[in-house]
Protein backbone atom coordinates (compact mmCIF):
# COMPACT_ATOMS: atom_id res chain seq x y z
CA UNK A 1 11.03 -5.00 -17.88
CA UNK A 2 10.52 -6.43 -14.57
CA UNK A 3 8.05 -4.28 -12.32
CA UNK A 4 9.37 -2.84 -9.11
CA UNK A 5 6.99 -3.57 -5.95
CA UNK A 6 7.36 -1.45 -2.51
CA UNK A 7 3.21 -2.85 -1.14
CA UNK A 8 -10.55 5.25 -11.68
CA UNK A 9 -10.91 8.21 -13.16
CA UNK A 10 -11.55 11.60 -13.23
CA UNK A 11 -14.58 13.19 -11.10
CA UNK A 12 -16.55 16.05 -10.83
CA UNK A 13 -17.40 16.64 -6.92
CA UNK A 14 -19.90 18.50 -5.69
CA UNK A 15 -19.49 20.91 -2.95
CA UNK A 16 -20.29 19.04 -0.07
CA UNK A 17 -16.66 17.58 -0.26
CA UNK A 18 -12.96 19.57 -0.46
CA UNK A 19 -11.40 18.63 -3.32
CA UNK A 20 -7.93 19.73 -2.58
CA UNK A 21 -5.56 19.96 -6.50
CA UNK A 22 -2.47 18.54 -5.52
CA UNK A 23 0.96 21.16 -5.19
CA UNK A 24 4.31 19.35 -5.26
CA UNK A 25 5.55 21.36 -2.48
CA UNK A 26 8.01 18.46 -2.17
CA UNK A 27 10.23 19.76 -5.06
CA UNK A 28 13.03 18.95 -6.84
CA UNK A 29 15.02 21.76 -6.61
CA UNK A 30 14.06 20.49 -2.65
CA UNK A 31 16.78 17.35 -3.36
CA UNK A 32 20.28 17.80 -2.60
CA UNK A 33 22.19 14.78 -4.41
CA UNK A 34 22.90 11.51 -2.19
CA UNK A 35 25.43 8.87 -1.96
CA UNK A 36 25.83 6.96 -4.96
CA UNK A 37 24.68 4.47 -2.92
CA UNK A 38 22.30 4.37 -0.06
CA UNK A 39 20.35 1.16 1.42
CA UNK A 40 17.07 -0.17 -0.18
CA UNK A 41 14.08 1.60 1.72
CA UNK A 42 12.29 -0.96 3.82
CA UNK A 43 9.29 -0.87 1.64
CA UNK A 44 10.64 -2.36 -1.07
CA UNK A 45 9.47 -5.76 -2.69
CA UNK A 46 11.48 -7.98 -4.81
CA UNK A 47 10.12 -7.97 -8.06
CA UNK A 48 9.49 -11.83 -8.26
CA UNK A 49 7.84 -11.86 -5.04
CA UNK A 50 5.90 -8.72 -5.97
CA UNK A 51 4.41 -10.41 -9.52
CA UNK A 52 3.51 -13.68 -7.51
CA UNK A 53 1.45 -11.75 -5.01
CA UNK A 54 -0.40 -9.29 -7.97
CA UNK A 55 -1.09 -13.26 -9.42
CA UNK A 56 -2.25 -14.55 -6.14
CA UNK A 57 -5.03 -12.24 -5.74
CA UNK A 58 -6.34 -12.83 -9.48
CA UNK A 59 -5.75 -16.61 -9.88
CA UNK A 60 -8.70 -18.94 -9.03
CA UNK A 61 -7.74 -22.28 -7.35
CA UNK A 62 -9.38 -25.23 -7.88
CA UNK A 63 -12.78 -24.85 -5.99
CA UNK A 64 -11.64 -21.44 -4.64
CA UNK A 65 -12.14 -18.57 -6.37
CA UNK A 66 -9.71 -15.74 -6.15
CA UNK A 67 -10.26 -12.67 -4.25
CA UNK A 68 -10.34 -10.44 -7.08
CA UNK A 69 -12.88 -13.14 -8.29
CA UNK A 70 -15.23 -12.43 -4.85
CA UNK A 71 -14.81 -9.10 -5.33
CA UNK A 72 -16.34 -8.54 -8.98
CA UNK A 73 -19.22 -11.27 -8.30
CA UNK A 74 -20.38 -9.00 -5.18
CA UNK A 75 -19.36 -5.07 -7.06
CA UNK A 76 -20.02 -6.13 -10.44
CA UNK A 77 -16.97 -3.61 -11.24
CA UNK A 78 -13.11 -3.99 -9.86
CA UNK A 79 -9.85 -2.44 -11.06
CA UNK A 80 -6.74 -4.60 -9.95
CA UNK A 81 -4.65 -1.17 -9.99
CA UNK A 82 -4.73 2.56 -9.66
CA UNK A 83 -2.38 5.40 -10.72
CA UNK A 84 -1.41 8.09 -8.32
CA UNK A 85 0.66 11.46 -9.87
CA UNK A 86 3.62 12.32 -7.84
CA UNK A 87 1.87 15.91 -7.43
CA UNK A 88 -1.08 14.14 -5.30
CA UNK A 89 0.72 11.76 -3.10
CA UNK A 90 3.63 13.75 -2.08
CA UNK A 91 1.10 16.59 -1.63
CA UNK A 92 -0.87 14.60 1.00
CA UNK A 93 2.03 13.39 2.88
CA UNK A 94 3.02 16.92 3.17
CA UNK A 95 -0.31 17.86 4.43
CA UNK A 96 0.01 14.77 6.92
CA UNK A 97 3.34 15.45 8.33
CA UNK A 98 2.12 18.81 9.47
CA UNK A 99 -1.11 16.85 11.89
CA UNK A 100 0.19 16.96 15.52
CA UNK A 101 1.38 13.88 16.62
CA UNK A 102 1.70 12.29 12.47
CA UNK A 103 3.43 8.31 13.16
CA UNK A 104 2.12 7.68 9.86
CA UNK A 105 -0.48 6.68 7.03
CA UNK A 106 -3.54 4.49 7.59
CA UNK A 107 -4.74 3.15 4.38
CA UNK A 108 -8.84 1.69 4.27
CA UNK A 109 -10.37 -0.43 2.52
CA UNK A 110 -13.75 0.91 1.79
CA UNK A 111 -16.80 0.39 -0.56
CA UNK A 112 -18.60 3.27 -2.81
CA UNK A 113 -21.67 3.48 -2.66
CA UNK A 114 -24.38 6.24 -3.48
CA UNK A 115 -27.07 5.00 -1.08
CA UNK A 116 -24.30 5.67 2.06
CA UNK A 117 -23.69 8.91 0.36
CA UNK A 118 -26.06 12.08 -0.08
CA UNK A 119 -23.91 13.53 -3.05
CA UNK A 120 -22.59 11.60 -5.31
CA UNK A 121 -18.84 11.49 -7.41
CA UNK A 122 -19.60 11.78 -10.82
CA UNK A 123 -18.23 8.61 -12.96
CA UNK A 124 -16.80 6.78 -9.93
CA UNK A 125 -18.70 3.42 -10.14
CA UNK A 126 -21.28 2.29 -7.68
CA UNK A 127 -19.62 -0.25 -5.21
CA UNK A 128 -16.32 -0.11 -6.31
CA UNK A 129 -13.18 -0.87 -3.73
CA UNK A 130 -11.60 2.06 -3.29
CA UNK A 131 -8.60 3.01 -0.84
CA UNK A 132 -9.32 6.14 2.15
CA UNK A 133 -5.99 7.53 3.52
CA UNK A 134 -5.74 8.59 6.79
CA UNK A 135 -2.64 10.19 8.60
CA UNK A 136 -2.00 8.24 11.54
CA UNK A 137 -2.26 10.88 14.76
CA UNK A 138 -3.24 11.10 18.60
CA UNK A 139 -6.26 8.74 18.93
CA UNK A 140 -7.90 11.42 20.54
CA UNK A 141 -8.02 13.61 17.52
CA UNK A 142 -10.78 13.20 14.93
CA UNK A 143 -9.85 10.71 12.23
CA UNK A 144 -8.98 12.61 8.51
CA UNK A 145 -9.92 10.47 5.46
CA UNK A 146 -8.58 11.18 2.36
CA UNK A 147 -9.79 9.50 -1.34
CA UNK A 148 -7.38 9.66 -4.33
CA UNK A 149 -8.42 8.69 -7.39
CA UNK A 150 -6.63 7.02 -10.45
CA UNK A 151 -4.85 9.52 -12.68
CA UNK A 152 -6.62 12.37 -11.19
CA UNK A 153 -4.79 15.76 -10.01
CA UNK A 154 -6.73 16.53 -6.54
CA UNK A 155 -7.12 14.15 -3.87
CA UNK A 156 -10.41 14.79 -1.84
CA UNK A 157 -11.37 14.98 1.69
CA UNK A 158 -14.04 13.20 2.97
CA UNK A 159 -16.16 13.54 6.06
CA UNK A 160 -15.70 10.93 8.92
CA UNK A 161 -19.38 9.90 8.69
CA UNK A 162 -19.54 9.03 4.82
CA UNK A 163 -15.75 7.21 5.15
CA UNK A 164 -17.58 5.11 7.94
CA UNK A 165 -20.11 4.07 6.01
CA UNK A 166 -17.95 3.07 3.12
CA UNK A 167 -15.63 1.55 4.79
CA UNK A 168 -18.44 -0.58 6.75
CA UNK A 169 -20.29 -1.13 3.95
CA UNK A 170 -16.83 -3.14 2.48
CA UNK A 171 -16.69 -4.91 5.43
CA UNK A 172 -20.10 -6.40 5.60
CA UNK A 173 -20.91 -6.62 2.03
CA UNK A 174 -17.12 -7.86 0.94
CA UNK A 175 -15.71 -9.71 4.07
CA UNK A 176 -18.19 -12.65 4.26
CA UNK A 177 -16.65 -13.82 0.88
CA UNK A 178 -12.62 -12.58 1.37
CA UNK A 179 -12.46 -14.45 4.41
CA UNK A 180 -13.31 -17.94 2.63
CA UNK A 181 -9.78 -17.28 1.22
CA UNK A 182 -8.07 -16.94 4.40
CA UNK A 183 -6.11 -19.44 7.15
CA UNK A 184 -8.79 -19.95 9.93
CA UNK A 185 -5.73 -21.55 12.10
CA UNK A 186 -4.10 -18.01 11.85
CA UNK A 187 -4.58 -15.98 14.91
CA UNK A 188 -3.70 -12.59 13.15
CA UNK A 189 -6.64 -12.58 11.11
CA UNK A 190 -8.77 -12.19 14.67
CA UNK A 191 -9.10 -8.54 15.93
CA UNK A 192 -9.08 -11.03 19.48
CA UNK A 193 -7.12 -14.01 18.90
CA UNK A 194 -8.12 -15.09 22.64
CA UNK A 195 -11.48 -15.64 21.37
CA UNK A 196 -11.15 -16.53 17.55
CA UNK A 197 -14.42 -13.87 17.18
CA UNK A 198 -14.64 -11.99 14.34
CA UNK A 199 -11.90 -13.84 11.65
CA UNK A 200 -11.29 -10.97 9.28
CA UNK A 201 -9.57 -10.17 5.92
CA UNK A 202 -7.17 -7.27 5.87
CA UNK A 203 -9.59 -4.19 6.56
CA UNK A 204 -6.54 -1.49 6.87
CA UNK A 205 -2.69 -1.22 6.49
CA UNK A 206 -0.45 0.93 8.47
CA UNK A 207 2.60 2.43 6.86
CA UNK A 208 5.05 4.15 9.48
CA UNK A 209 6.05 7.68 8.77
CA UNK A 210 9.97 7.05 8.47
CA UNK A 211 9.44 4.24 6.21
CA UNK A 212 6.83 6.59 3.89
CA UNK A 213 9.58 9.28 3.83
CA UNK A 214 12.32 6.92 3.04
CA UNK A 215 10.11 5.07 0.03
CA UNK A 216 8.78 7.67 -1.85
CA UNK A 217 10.69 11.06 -0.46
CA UNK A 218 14.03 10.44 -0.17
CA UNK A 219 13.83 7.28 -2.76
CA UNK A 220 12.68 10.56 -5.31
CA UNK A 221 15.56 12.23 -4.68
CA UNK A 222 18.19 9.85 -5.03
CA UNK A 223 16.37 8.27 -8.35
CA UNK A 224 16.46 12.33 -9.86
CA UNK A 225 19.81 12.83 -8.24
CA UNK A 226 21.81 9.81 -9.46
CA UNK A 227 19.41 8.16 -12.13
CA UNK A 228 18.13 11.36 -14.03
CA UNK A 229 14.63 9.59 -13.53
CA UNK A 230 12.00 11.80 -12.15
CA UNK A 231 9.03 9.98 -10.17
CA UNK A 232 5.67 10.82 -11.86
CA UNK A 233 3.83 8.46 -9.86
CA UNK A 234 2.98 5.52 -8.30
CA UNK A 235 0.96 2.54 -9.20
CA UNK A 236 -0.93 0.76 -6.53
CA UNK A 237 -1.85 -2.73 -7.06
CA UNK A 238 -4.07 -5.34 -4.85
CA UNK A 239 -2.57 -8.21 -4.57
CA UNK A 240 -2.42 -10.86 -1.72
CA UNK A 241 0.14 -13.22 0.19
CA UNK A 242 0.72 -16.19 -1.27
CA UNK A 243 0.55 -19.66 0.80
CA UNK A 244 3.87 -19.21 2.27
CA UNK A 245 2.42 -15.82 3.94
CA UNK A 246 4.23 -13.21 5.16
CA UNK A 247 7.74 -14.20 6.02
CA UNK A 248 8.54 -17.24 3.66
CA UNK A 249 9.85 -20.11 5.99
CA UNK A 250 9.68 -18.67 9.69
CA UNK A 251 5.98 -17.80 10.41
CA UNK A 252 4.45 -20.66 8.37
CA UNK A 253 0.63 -19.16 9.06
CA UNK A 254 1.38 -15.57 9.00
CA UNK A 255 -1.03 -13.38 7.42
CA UNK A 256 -1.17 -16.41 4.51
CA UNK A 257 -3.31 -15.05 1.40
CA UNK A 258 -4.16 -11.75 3.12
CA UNK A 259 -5.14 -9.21 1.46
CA UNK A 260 -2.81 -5.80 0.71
CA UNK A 261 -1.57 -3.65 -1.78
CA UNK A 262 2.14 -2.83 -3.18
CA UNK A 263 3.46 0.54 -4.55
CA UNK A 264 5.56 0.57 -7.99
CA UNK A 265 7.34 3.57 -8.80
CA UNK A 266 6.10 5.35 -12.06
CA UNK A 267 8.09 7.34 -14.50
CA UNK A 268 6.80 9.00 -18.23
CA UNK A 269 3.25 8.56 -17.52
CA UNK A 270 2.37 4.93 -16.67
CA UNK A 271 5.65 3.26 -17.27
CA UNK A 272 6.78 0.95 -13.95
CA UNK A 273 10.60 0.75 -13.00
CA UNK A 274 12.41 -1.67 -10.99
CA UNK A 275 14.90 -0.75 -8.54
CA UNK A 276 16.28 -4.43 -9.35
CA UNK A 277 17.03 -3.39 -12.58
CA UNK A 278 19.46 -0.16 -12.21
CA UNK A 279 23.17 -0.66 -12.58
CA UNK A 280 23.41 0.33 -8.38
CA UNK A 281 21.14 -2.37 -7.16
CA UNK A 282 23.78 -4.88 -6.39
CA UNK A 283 25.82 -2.33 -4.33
CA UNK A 284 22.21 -1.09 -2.62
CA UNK A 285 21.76 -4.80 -1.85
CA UNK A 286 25.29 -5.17 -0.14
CA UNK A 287 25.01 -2.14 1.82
CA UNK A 288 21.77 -2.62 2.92
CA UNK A 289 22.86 -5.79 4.16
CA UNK A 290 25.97 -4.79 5.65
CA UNK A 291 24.34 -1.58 7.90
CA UNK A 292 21.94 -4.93 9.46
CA UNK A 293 25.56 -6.96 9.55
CA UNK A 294 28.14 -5.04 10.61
CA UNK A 295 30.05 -7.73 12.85
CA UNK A 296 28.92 -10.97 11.02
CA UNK A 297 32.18 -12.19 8.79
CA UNK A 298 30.45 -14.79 7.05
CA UNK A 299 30.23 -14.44 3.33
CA UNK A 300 26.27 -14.82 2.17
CA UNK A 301 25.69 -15.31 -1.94
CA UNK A 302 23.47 -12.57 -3.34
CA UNK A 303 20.47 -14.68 -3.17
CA UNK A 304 21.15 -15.38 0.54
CA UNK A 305 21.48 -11.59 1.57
CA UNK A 306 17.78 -11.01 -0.65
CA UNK A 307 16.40 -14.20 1.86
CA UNK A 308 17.68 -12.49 5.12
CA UNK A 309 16.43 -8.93 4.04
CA UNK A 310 13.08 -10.51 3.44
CA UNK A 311 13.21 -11.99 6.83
CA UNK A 312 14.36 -9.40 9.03
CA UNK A 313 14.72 -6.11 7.47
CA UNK A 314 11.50 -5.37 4.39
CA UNK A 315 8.33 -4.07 6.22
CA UNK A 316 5.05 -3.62 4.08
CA UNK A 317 2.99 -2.52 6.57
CA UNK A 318 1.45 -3.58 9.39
CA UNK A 319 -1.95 -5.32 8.28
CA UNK A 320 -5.24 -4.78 10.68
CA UNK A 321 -6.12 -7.42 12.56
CA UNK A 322 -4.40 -8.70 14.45
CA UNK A 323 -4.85 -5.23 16.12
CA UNK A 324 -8.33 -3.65 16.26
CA UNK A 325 -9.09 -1.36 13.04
CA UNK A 326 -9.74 2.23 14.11
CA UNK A 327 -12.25 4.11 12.77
């Protein structure tokens, strides 16, 4: 079966952190049953272009090694994905949709290590790439870092001066190497294009609010509702842009062979699902299409409408730089 793009283990913690066990407050007696058919949420990835960017951040190139290459040379230790339970994620949104002023979730790029932190995760490997999430909120207001970790049942909150340090220590130990991979001629992959100072891998990825809620909230629903399939969990993957970057064909430069991850939906443990596969996907296509369309006439072929949704409709995130990366 195809895998279905949208874009660890198990620790003791000691008490200096909040380990917080995830409650599905989010719950399915919470769903009311939807349309048969309702558009594709704007997360979504098609599932070739999904596997090509999980390949494109594992391949080596002749005489250029592949990030995921980089990446175990300098942390000697590097999972391509990790497992989330529904319980977790939809348990953190929850918590984030309830911060003052919530537009979304910030997700870091950070490094573990022991010597940046004064207690330690049990069995979480020194200098592994791990992801921080942060609920996007008033600038003003002190930044909240979250970890999750794969398969685990809490996610944990971390104080602002360790997540600093982590995610710093990613950026100077990690960056040097990533951004041999990169596009130079790009301007996006400057926090100030004006200047070309500082050419940077992707450091952090912004996910709007409406576009989480659609993906894995109301996309939960409507999969329990009208599939009988309940969500267990995601799996996250890193992966990169390929050499046709971003948008395929209209921003030849665009954020080519950046760094990011993509979300598969997870059902009965670790199995992955494709929305591309399900009997409705053809009618999800069309309508998402339509809703964009409403007063073009012209007839497109199904591979057409999948080109223009790529183009002007599918949003993955918003990858930092171009703009500066809060801390």
């Amino acid at each position: 079966m195809k895998p279905g793009f949208l874009i660890m283990h198990f620790i003791i913690i000691f008490a200096s952190f909040n380990m917080v066990t995830g409650q599905d407050s989010a719950t399915f007696s919470n769903c009311k049953r939807l349309s048969p058919c309702i558009p594709l949420p704007k997360m979504f990835v098609f599932s070739s272009e999904g596997k090509s960017r999980e390949k494109e951040f594992s391949k080596n190139k002749l005489f250029n090694k592949s990030k995921y290459k980089r990446l175990l040379k300098i942390n000697t230790i590097q999972d391509k994905d990790i497992f989330i339970t529904s319980e977790v994620i939809f348990s953190l949104i929850d918590k984030f949709e309830k911060q003052s002023g919530y537009k979304g979730i910030r997700i870091y790029f950070a490094r573990y290590n022991t010597k940046y932190t004064p207690q330690q995760f049990t069995n979480v490997e020194e200098n592994k790439l791990v992801l921080l999430f942060s609920p996007e909120i008033n600038p003003k207001t002190k930044r909240l870092y979250y970890l999750i970790l794969s398969d685990d049942k809490s996610y944990y909150s971390i104080p602002e001066s360790y997540a600093d340090n982590w995610i710093s220590y990613f950026v100077s130990s990690n960056m040097p190497s990533l951004v041999k991979t990169i596009n130079k001629k790009d301007l996006e992959n400057y926090p100030d294009a004006q200047t070309k100072n500082g050419l940077s891998d992707t450091q952090t990825i912004l996910y709007s609010g409406d576009n989480i809620d659609e993906a894995f909230k109301t996309e939960r629903c409507y999969q329990l509702t009208n599939h009988g399939i309940t969500i267990t969990g995601l799996k996250i993957s890193f992966s990169s842009f390929d050499k046709k970057g971003k948008i395929p064909g209209r921003d030849p430069y665009r954020h080519k062979k950046r760094l990011l991850i993509q979300f598969q939906y997870v059902k009965n443990d670790h199995e992955v699902f494709s929305l591309q596969d399900q009997e409705d996907y053809k009618c999800r296509l069309d309508l998402t299409y339509n809703k964009l369309n409403m007063f073009n006439k012209k007839v497109l072929s199904h591979r057409d409408k999948e080109k223009f949704l790529k183009a002007n409709y599918l949003d993955n995130g918003q990858l930092c730089p171009p703009t500066n990366c809060p801390r």
